[in-house]
C-alpha atoms as a PDB file:
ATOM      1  CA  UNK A   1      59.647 -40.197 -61.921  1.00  0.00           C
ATOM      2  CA  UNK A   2      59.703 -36.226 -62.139  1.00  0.00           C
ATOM      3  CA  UNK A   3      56.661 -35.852 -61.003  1.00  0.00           C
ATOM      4  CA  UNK A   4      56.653 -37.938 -57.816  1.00  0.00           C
ATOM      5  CA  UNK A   5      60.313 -36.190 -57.313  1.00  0.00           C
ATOM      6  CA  UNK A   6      58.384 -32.717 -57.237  1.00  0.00           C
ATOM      7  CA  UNK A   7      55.469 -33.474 -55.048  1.00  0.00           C
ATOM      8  CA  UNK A   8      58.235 -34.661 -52.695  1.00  0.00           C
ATOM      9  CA  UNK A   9      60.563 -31.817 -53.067  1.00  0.00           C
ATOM     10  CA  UNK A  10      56.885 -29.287 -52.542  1.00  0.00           C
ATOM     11  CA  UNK A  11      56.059 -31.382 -49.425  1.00  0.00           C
ATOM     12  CA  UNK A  12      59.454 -30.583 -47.876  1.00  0.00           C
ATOM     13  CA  UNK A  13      59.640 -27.121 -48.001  1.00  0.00           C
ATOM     14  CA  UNK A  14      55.813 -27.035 -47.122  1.00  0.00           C
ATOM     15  CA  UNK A  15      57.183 -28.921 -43.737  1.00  0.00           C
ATOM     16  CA  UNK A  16      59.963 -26.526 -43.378  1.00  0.00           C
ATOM     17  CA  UNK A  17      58.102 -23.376 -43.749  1.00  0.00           C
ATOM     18  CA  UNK A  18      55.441 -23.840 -41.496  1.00  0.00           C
ATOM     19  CA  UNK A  19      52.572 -25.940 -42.968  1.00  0.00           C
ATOM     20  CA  UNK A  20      52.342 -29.003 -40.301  1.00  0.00           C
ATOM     21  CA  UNK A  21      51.501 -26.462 -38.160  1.00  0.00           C
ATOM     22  CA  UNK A  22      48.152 -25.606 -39.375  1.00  0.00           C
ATOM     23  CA  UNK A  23      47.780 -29.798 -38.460  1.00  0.00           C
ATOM     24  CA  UNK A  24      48.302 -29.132 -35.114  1.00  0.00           C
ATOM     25  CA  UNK A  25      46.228 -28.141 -32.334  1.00  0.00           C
ATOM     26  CA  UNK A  26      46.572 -24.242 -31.701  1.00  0.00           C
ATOM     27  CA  UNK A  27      48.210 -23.885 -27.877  1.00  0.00           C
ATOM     28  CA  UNK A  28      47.233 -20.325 -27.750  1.00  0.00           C
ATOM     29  CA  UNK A  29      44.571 -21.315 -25.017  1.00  0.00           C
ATOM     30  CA  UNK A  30      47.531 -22.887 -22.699  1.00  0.00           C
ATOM     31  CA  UNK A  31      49.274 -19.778 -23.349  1.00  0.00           C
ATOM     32  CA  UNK A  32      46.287 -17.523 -22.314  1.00  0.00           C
ATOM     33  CA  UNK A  33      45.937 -20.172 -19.090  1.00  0.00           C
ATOM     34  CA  UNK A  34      49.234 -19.672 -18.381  1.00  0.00           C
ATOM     35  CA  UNK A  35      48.939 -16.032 -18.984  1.00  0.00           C
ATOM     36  CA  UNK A  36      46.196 -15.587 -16.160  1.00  0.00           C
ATOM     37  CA  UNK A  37      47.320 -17.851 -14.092  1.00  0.00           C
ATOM     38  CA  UNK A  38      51.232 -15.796 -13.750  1.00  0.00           C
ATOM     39  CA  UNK A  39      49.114 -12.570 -13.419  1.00  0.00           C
ATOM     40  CA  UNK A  40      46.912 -14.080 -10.701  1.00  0.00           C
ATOM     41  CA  UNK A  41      50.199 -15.178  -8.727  1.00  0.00           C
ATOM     42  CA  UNK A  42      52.056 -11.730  -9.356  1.00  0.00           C
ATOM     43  CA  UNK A  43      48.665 -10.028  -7.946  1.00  0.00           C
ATOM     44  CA  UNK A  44      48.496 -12.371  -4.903  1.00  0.00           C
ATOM     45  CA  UNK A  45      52.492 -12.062  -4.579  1.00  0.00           C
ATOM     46  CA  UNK A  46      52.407  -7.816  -4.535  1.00  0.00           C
ATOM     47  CA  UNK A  47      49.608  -8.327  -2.029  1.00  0.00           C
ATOM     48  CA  UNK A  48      51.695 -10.064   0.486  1.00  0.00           C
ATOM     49  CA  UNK A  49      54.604  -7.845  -0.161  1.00  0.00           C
ATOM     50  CA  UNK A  50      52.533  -4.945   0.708  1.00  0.00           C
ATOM     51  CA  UNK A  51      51.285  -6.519   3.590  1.00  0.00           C
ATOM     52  CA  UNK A  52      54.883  -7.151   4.708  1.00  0.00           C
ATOM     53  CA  UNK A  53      57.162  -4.094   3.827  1.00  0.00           C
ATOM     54  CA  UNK A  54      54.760  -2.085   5.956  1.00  0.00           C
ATOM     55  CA  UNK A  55      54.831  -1.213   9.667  1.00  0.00           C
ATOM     56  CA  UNK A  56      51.569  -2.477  10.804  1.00  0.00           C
ATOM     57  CA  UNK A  57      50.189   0.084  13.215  1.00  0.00           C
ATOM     58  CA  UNK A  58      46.718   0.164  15.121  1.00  0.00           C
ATOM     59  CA  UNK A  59      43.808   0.828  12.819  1.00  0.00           C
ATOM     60  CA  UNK A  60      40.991   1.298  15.559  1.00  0.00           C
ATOM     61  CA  UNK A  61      40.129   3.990  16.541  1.00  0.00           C
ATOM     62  CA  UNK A  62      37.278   6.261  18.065  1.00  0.00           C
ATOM     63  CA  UNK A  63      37.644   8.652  15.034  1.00  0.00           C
ATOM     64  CA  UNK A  64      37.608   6.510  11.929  1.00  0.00           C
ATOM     65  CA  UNK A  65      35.544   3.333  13.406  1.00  0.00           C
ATOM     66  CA  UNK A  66      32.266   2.828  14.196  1.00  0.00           C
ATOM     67  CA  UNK A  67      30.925   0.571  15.887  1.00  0.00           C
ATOM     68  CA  UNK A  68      28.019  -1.694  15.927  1.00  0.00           C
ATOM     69  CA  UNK A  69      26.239  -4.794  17.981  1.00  0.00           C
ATOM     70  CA  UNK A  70      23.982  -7.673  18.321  1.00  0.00           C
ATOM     71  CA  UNK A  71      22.395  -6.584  21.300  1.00  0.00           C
ATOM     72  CA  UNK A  72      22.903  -3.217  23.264  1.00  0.00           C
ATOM     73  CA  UNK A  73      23.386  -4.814  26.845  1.00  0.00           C
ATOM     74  CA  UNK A  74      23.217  -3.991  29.901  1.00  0.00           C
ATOM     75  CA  UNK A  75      26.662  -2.071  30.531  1.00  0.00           C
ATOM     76  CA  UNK A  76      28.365   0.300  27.999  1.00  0.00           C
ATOM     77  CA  UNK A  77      27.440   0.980  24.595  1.00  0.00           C
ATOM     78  CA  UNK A  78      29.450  -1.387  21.635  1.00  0.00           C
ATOM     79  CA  UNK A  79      31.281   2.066  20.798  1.00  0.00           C
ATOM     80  CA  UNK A  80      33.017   1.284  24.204  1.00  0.00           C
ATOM     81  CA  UNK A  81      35.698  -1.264  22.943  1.00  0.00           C
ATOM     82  CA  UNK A  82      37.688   1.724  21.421  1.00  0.00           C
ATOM     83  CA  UNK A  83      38.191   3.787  24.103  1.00  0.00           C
ATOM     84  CA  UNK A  84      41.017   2.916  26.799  1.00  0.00           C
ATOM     85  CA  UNK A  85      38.460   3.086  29.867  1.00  0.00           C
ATOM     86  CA  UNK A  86      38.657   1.006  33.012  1.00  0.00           C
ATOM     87  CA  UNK A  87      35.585   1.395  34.766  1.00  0.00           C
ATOM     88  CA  UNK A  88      34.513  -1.884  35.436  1.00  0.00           C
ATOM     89  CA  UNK A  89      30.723  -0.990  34.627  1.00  0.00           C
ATOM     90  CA  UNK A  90      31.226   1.835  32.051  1.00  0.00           C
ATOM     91  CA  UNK A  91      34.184   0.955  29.817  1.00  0.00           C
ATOM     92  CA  UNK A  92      33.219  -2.585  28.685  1.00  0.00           C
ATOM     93  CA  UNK A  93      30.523  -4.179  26.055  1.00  0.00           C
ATOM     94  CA  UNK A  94      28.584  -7.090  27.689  1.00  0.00           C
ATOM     95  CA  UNK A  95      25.577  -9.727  26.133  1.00  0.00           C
ATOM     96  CA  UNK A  96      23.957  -9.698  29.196  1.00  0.00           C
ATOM     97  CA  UNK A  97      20.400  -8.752  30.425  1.00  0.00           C
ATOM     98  CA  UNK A  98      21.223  -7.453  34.155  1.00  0.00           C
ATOM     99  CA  UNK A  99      23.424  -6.761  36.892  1.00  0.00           C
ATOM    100  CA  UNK A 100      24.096 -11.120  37.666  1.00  0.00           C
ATOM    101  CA  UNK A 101      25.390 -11.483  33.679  1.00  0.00           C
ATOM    102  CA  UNK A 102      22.386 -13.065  32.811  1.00  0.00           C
ATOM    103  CA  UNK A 103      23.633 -14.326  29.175  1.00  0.00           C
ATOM    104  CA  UNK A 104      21.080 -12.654  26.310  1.00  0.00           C
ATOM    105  CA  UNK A 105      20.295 -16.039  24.602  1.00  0.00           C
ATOM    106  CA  UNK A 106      21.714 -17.077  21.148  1.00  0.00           C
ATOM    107  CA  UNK A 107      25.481 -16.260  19.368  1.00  0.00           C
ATOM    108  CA  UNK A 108      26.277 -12.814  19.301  1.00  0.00           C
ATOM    109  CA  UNK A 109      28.800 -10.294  17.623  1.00  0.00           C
ATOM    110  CA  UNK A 110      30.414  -7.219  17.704  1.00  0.00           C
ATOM    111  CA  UNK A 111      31.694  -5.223  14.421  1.00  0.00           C
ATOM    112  CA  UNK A 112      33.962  -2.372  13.540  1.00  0.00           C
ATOM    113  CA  UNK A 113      33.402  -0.742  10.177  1.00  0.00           C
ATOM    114  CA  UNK A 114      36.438   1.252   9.035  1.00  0.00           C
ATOM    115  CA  UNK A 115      36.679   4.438   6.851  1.00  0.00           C
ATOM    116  CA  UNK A 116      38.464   2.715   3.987  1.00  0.00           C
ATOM    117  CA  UNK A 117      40.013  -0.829   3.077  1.00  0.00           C
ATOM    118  CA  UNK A 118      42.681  -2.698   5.608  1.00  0.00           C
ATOM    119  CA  UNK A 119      44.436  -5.300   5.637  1.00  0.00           C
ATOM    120  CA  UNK A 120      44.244  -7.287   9.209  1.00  0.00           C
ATOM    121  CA  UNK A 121      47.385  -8.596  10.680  1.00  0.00           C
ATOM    122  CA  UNK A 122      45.920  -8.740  14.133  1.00  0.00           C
ATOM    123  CA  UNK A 123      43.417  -8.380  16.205  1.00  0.00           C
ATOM    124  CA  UNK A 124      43.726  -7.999  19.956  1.00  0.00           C
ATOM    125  CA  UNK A 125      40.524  -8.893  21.968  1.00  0.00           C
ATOM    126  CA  UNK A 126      40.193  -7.760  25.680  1.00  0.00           C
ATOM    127  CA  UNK A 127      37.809 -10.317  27.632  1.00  0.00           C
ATOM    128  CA  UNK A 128      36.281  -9.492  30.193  1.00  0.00           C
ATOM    129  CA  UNK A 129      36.224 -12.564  32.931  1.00  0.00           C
ATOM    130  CA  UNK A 130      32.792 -13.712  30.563  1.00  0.00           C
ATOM    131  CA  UNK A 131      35.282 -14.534  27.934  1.00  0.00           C
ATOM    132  CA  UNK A 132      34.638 -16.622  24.831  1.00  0.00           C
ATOM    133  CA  UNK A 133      36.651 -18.957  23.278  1.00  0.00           C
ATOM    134  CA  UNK A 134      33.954 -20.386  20.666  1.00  0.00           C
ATOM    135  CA  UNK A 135      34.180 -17.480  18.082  1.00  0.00           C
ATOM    136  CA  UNK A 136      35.440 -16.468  14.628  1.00  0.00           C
ATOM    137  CA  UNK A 137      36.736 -13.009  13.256  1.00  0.00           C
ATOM    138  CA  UNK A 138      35.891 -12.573   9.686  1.00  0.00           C
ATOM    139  CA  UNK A 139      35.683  -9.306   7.415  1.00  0.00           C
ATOM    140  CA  UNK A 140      34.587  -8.072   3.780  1.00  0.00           C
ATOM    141  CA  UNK A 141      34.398  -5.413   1.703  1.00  0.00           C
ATOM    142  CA  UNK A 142      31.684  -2.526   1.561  1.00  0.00           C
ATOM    143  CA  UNK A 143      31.526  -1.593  -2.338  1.00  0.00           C
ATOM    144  CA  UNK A 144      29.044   1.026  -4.105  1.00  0.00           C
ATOM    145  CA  UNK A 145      27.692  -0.376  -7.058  1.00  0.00           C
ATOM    146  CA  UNK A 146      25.947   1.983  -9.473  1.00  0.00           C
ATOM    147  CA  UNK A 147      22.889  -0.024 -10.702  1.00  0.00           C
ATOM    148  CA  UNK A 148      21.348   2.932 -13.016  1.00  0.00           C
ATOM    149  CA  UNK A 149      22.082   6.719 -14.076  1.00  0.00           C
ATOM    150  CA  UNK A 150      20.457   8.997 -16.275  1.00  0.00           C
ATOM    151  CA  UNK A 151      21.170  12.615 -17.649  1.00  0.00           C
ATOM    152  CA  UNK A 152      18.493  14.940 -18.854  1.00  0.00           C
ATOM    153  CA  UNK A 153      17.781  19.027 -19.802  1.00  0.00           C
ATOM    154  CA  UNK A 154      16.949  20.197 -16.433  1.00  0.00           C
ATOM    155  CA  UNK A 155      18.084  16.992 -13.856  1.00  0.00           C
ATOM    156  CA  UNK A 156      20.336  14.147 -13.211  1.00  0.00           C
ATOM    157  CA  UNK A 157      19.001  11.441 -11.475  1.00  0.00           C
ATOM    158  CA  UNK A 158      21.099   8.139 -10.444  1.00  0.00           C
ATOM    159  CA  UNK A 159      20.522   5.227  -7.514  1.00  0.00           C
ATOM    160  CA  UNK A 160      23.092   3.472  -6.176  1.00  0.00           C
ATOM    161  CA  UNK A 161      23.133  -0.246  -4.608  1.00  0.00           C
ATOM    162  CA  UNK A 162      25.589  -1.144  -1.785  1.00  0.00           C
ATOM    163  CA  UNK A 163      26.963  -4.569  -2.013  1.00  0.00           C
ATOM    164  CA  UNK A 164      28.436  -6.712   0.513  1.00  0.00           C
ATOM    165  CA  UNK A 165      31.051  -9.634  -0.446  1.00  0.00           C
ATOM    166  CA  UNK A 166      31.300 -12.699   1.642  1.00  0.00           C
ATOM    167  CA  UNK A 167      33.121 -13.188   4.900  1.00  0.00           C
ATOM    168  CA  UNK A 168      37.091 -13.570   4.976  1.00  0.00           C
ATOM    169  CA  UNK A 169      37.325 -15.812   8.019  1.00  0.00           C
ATOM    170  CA  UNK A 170      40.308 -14.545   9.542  1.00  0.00           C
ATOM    171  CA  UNK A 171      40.594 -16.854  12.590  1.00  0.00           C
ATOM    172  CA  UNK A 172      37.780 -19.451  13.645  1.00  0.00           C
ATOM    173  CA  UNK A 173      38.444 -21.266  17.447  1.00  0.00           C
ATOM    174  CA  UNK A 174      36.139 -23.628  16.024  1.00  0.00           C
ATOM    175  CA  UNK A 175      37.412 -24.909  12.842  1.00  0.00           C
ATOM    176  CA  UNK A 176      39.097 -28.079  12.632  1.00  0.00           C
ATOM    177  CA  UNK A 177      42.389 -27.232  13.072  1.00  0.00           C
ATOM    178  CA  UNK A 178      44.374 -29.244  15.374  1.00  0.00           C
ATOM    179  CA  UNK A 179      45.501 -27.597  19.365  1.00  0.00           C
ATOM    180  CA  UNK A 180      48.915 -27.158  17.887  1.00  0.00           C
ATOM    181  CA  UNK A 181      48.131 -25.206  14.771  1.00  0.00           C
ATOM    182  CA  UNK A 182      45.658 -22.864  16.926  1.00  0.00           C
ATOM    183  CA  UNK A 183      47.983 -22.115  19.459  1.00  0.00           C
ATOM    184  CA  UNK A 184      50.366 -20.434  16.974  1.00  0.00           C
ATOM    185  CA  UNK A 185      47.690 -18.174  16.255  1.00  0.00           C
ATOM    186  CA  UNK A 186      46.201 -17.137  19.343  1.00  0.00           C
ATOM    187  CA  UNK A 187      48.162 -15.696  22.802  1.00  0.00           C
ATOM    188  CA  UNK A 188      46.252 -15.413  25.919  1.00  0.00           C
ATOM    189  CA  UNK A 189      47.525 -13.745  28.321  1.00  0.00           C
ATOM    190  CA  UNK A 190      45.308 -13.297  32.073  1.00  0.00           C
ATOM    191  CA  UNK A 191      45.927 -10.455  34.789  1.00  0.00           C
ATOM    192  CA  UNK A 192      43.957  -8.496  37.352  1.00  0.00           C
ATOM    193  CA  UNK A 193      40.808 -10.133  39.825  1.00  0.00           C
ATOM    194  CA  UNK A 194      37.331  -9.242  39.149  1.00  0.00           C
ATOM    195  CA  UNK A 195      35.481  -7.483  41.676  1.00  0.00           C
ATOM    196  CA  UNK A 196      33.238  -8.837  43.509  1.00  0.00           C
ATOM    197  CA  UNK A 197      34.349 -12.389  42.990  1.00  0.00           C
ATOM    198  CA  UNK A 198      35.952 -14.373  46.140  1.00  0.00           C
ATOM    199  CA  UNK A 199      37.723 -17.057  43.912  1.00  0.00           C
ATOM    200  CA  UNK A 200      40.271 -16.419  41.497  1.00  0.00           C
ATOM    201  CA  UNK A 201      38.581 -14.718  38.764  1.00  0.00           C
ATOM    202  CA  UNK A 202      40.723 -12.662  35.817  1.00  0.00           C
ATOM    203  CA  UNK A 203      39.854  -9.031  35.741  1.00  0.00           C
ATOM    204  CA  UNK A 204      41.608  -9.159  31.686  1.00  0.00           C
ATOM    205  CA  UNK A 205      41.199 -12.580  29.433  1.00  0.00           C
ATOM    206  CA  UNK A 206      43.564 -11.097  26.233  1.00  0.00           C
ATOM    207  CA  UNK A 207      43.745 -12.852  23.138  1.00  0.00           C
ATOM    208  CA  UNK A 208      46.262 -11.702  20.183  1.00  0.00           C
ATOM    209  CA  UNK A 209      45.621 -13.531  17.486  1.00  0.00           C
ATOM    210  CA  UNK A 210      47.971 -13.066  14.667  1.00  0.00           C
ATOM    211  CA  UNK A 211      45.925 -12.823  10.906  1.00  0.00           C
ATOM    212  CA  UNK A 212      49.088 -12.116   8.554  1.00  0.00           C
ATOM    213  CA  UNK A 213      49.148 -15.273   7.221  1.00  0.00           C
ATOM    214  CA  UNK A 214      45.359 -16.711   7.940  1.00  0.00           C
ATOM    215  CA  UNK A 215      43.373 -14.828   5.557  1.00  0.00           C
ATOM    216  CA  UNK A 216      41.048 -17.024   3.253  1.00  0.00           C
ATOM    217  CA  UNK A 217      38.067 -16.919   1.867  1.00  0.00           C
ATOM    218  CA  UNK A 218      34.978 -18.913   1.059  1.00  0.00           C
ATOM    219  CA  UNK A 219      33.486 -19.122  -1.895  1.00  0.00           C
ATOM    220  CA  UNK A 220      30.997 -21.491  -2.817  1.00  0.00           C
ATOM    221  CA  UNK A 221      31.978 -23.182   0.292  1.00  0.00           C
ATOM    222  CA  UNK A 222      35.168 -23.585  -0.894  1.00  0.00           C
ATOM    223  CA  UNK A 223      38.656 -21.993   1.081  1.00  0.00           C
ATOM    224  CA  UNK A 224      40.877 -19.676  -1.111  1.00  0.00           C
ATOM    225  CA  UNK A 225      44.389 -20.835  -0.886  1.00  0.00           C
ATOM    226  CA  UNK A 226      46.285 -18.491   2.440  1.00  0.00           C
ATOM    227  CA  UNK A 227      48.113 -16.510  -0.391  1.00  0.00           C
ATOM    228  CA  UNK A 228      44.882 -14.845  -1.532  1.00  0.00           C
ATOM    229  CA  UNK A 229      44.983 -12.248   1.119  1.00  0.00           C
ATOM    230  CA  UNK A 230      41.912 -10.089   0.990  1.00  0.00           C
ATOM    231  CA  UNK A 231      41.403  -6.479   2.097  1.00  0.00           C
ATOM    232  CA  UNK A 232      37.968  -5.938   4.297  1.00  0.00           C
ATOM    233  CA  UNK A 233      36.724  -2.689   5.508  1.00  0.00           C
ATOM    234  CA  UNK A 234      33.822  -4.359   7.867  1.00  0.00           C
ATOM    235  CA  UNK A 235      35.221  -6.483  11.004  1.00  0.00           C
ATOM    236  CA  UNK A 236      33.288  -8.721  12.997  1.00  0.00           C
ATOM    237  CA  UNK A 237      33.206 -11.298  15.960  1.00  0.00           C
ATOM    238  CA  UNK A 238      30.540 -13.976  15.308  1.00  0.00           C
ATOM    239  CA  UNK A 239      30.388 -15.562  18.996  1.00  0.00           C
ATOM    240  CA  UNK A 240      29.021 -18.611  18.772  1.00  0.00           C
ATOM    241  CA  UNK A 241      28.573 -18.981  23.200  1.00  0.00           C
ATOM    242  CA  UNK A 242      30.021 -17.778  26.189  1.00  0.00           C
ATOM    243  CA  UNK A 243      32.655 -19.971  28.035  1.00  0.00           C
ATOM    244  CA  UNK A 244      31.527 -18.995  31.588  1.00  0.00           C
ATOM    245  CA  UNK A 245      27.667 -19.111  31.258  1.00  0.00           C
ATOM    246  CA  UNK A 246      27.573 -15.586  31.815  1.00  0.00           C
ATOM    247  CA  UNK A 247      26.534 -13.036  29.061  1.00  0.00           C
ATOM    248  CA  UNK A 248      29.977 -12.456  26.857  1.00  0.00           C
ATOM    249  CA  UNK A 249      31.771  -9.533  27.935  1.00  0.00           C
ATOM    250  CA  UNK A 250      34.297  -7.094  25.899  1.00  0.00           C
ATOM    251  CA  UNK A 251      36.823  -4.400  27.167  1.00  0.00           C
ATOM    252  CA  UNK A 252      38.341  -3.425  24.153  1.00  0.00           C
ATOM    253  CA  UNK A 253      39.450  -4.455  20.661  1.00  0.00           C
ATOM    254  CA  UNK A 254      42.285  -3.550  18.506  1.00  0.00           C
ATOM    255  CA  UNK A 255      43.039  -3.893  14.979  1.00  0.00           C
ATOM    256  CA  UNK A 256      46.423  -3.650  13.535  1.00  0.00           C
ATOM    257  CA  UNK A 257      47.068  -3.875   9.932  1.00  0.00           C
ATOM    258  CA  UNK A 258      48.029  -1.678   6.842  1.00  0.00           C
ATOM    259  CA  UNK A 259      46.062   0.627   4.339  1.00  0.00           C
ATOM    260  CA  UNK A 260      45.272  -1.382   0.938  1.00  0.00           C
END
């Protein structure tokens, strides 16, 4: 009849114009998902980029990086691993309590601060013969945080909190990586004879490892994927032990990278 005719006819153009949509579940949350998750890859993406179209040059040095230790030792101070000495008792770092290399007990490290925000391509670390082979490099991020400021007639008053992210592990010669995957990260190469010694006994123990494409993060316990490539201002060698028995020993350290 007409009037069954009508409610048809109204229902169809209801369709048609857009009605059944107000059925349906809204997919503006996918599209805000999707959204974030495009702007997280383009941020990740430019990162790498910047880390690649620049010439990574050496980032160390005496006048922009300080330097600071575990333990003092017994030789020269931390500071030493910038400097291009080669005085076998002046010009190195060492973790150990005398003249023998009596090893100070427990892990040590070694860390560079830098005046602004890197990132680390790689890090070059010259061993002494009291090398170590059980050790990680890992860096973060110095921020200032503002916690409270307040204006008044006469005086402004504010205090500031300095906050430290988690460690970056950059390279870890104790993770569970298999032989093969660590060797394509790490070069050692071994010259000169250390005095003093009758048997064959490297003067240098050099490991280059290469960070470009290592850089993660852990959160929660958890490892960032190797795109998320983080930019540290704070550098540090965690050594876990020696690999000789005697107290870990350091001639220099270099850190190439870019500017973030």
């Amino acid at each position: 009849n007409f009037v069954t005719s009508l409610t048809i006819i109204i229902l169809v153009i209801w369709l048609f114009g857009g009605g059944a949509s107000l059925l349906l579940p809204s997919p503006l949350h996918e599209h805000e998902q999707q959204n974030e998750d495009t702007f997280s890859y383009k941020k990740n993406k430019k990162k790498s980029q910047q880390l690649h179209q620049q010439a990574p040059r050496l980032l160390s040095s005496s006048d922009t990086t300080t330097v600071t230790a575990s333990v003092r030792g017994n030789l020269g101070p931390p500071s030493v691993v910038l400097n291009s000495g080669q005085d076998w008792l002046k010009d190195r770092w060492q973790a150990a309590s005398d003249m023998h290399g009596t090893a100070i007990k427990g892990s040590h490290w070694i860390e560079l601060t830098f005046d602004r925000e890197i990132y680390v391509t790689k890090v070059v670390l010259d061993w002494e013969a009291a090398y170590a082979k059980n050790y990680r490099i890992e860096g973060r991020k110095l921020l200032q945080s503002k916690t409270s400021q307040k204006s008044e007639t006469s005086s402004t008053s504010s205090t500031s909190n300095v906050v430290e992210e988690s460690w970056n592990i950059l390279y870890d010669g104790a993770d569970s990586d298999s032989k093969e995957e660590k060797q394509k990260l790490i070069h050692i190469e071994e010259y000169g004879q250390s005095p003093g010694v009758k048997t064959k006994t490297p003067l240098h123990i050099v490991h280059t490892i290469d960070c470009s494409t290592t850089s993660t993060s852990l959160v929660e316990g958890q490892k960032k994927n190797n795109e998320d490539i983080d930019a540290i201002q704070i550098l540090r060698i965690f050594i876990r032990r020696g690999a000789m028995g005697w107290g870990v020993s350091l001639w220099h350290i270099d850190v190439y990278g870019v500017n973030a």
